[in-house]
Protein backbone atom coordinates (compact mmCIF):
# COMPACT_ATOMS: atom_id res chain seq x y z
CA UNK A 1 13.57 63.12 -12.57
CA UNK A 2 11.61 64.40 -9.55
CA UNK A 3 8.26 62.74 -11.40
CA UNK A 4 10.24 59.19 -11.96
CA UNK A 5 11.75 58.97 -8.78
CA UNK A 6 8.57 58.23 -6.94
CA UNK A 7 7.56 55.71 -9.89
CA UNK A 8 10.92 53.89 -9.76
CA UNK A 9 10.70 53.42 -5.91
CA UNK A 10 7.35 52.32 -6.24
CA UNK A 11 8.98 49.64 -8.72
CA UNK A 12 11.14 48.66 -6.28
CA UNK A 13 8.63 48.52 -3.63
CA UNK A 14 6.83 45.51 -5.51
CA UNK A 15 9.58 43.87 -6.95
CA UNK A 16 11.16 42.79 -4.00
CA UNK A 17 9.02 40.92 -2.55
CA UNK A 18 8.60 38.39 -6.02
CA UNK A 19 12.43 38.61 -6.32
CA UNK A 20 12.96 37.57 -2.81
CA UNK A 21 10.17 34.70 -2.99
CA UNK A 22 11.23 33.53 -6.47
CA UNK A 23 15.39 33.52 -4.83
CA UNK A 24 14.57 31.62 -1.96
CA UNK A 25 12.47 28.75 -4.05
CA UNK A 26 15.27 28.75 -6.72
CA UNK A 27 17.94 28.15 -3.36
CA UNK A 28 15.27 25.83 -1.48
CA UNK A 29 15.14 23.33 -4.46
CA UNK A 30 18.85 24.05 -5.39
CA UNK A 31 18.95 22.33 -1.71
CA UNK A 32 18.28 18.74 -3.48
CA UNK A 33 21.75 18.80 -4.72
CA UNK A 34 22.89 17.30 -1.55
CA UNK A 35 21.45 14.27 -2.68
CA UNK A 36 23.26 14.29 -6.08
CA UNK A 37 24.63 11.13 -8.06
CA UNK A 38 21.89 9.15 -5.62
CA UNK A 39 19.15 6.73 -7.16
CA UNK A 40 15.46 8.39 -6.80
CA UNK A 41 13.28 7.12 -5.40
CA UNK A 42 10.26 5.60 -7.43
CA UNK A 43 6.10 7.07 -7.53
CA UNK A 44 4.50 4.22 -5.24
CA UNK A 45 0.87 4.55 -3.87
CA UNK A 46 -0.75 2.46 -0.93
CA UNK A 47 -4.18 2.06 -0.14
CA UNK A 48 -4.97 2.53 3.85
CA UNK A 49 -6.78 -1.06 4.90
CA UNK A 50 -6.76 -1.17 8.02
CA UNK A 51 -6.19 1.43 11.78
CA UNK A 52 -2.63 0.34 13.01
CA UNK A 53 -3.88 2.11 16.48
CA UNK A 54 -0.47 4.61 16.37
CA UNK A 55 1.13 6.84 13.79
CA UNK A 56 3.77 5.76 12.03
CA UNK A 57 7.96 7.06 13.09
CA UNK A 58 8.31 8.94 9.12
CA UNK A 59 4.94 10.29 9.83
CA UNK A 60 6.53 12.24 13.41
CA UNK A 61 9.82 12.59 11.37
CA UNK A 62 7.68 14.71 8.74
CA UNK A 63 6.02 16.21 11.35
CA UNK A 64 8.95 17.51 13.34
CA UNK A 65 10.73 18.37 9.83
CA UNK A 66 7.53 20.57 8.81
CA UNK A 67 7.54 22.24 12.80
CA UNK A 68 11.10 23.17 11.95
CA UNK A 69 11.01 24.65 8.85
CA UNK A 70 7.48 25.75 7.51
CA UNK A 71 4.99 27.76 9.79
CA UNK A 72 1.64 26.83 10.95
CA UNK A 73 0.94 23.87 13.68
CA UNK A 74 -0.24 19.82 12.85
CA UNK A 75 -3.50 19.39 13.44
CA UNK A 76 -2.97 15.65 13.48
CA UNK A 77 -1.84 12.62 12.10
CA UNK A 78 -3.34 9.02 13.62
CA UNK A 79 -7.10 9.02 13.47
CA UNK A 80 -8.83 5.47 12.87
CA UNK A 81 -11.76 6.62 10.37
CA UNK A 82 -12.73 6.26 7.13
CA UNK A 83 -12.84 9.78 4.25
CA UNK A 84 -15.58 11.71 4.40
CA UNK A 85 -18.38 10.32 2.55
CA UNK A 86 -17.16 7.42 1.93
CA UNK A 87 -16.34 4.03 2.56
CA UNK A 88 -12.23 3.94 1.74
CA UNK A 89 -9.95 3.75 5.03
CA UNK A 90 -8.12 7.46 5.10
CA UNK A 91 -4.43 7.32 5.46
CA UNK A 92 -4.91 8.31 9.28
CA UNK A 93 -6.02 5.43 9.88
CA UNK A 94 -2.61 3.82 8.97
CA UNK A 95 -0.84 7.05 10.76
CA UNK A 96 0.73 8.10 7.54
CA UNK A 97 -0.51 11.49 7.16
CA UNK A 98 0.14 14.88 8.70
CA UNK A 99 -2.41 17.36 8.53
CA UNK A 100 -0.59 20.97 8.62
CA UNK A 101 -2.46 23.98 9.51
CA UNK A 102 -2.10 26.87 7.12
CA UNK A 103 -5.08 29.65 5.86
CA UNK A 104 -5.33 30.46 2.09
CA UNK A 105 -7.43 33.62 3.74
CA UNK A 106 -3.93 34.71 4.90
CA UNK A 107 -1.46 35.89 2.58
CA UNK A 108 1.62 34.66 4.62
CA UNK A 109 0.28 31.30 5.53
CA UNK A 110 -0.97 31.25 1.64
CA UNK A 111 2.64 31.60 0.09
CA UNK A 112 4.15 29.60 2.53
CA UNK A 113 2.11 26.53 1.98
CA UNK A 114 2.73 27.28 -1.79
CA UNK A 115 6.11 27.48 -1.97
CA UNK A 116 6.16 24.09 0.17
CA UNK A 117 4.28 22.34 -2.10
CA UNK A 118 6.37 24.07 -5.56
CA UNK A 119 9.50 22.31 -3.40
CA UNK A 120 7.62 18.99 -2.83
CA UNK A 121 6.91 18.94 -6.53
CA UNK A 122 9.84 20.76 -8.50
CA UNK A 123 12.61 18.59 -10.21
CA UNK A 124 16.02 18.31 -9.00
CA UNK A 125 19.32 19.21 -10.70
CA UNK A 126 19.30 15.98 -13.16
CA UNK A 127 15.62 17.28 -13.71
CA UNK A 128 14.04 14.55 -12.34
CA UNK A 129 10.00 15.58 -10.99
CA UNK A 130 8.66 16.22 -7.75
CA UNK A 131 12.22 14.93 -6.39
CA UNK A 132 11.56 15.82 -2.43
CA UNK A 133 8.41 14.36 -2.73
CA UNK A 134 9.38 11.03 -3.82
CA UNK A 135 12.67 10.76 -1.83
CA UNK A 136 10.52 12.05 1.46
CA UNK A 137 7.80 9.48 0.69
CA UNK A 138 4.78 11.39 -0.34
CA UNK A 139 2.34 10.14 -1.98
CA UNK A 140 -0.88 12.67 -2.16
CA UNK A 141 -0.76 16.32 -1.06
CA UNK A 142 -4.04 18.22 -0.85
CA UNK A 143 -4.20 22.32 -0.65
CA UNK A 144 -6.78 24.43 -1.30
CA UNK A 145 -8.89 22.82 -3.82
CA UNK A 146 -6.21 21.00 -5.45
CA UNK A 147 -4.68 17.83 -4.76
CA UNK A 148 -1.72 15.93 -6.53
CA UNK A 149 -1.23 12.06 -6.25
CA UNK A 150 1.29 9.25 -7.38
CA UNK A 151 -1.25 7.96 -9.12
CA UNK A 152 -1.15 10.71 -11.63
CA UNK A 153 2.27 12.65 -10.96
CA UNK A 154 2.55 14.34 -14.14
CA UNK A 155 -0.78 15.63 -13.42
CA UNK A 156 0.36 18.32 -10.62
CA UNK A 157 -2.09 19.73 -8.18
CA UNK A 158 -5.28 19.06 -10.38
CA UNK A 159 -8.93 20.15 -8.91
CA UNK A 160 -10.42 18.67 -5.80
CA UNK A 161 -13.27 17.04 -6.51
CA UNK A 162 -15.10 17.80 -3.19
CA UNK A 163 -14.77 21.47 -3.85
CA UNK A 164 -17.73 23.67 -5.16
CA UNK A 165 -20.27 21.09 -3.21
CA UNK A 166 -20.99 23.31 -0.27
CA UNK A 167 -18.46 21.54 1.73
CA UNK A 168 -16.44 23.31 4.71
CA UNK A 169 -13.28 25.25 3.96
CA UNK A 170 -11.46 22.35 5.94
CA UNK A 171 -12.83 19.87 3.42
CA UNK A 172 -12.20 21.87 0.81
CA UNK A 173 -8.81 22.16 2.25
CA UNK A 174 -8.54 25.99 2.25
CA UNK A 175 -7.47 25.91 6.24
CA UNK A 176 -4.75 23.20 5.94
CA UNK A 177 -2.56 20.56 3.79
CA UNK A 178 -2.54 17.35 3.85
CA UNK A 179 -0.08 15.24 3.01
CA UNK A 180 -0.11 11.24 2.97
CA UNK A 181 3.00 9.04 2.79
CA UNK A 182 3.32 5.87 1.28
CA UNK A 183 4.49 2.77 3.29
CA UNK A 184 8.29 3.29 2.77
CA UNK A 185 8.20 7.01 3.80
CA UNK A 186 6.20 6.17 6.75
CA UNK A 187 9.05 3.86 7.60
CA UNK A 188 11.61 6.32 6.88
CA UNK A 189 12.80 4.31 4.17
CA UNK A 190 13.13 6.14 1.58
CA UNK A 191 16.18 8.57 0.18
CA UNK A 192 15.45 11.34 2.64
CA UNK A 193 15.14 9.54 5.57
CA UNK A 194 17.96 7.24 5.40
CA UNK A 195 20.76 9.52 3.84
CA UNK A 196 19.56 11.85 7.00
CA UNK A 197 20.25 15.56 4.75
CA UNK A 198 22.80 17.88 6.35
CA UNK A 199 22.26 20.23 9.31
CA UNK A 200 23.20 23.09 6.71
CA UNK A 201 19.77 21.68 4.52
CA UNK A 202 17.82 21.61 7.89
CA UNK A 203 19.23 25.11 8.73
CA UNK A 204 18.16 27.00 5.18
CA UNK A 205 15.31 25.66 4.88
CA UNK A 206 14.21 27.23 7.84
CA UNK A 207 15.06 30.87 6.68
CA UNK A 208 13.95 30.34 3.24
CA UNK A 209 10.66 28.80 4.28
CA UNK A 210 10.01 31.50 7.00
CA UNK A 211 10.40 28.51 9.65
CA UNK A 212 8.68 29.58 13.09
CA UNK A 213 11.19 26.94 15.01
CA UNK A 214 10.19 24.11 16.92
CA UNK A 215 8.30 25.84 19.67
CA UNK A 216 5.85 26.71 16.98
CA UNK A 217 4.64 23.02 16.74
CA UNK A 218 1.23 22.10 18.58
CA UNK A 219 1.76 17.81 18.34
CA UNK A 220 -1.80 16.42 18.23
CA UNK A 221 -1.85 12.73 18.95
CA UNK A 222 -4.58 10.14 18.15
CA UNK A 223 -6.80 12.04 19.94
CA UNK A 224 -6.62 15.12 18.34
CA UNK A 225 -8.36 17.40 15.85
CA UNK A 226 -7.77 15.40 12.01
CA UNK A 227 -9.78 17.79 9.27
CA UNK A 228 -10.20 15.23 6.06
CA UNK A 229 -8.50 13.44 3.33
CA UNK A 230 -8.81 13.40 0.37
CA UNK A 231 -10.58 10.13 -2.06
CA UNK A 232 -6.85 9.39 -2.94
């Protein structure tokens, strides 16, 4: 017993952490069913053509809704520029994209952004896919190396294809996410904007997601530091 004791607490030691990450995704998605019996909303992808000179009111709402309930700080949204290496307008340019500053490098940061982007793309109770992601808006969400689209939904978070090209670690995406909203999340017209979630969502989200509160947020405006986008 004296032998096993040591082994079992060891057990427990590394369990807890996997139990307490896997119970607070399984509660975080379980979230969705405030939205139950509603019509979801449908996989929709626009092209950026043209810089709108301002960011767009979902693009803030996302913002303030990530500053509330995910750590890390934006590191921007409205930039008027076209992707790196190439000649397509990024979504910044429209001011319907948030880019959210999280480190793979740190193990905290890492399976924060991770979980957020298992909620974006998990189904909801009726087992619908990446449920928050449609009724928020989303349309593309790129994290270290990977990057999932409307385009190809049922593809997940495939591979980048700038990675493994000698890029930077913020083109590869290992120091942030992006995430690009269509034209009716940008609005704050889709599900999640205009059924406005409870303040009881709001408030669990922040303790399941490890929320650092408002003060947290560093707001970068059109002048601020925008890392790239992705080709979608």
């Amino acid at each position: 017993m004296k032998r096993t004791l040591p082994l079992m607490c060891l057990l427990v030691f590394l369990l807890i952490p996997q139990t307490a990450s896997a119970a607070a995704f399984n509660r975080l998605t379980a979230q969705m069913d405030a939205f139950a019996g509603r019509a979801l909303d449908s996989y929709h992808y626009d092209y950026a053509r043209g810089c709108t000179g301002h960011v767009q009111r979902g693009t803030l709402a996302l913002q303030s809704w990530l500053g509330h309930h995910v750590p890390g700080v934006s590191w921007g949204t409205y930039n008027c520029r076209r992707i790196r290496s190439g000649s397509i307008l990024s979504l910044h340019a429209e001011g319907r994209a948030v880019d959210w500053h999280l480190d793979v490098r740190k193990p905290a940061d890492r399976a924060a952004a991770n979980r957020l982007v298992r909620a974006f793309l998990a189904p909801d109770a009726a087992g619908r896919p990446t449920a928050m992601a449609r009724r928020m808006g989303i349309q593309e969400i790129i994290w270290n190396c990977r990057v999932w689209s409307t385009r190809e939904p049922a593809a997940g978070m495939r591979p980048y294809s700038v990675c493994g090209r000698g890029v930077s670690r913020t083109l590869e995406h290992k120091d942030h996410l992006h995430i690009g909203l269509n034209w009716r999340g940008a609005r704050k017209r889709t599900s999640f904007w205009r059924l406005a979630a409870p303040a009881k969502y709001h408030r669990t989200l922040a303790t399941l997601l490890g929320g650092q509160g408002s003060n947290s947020m560093q707001m970068v405006g059109a002048a601020g530091f925008e890392p790239a986008t992705s080709r979608v």
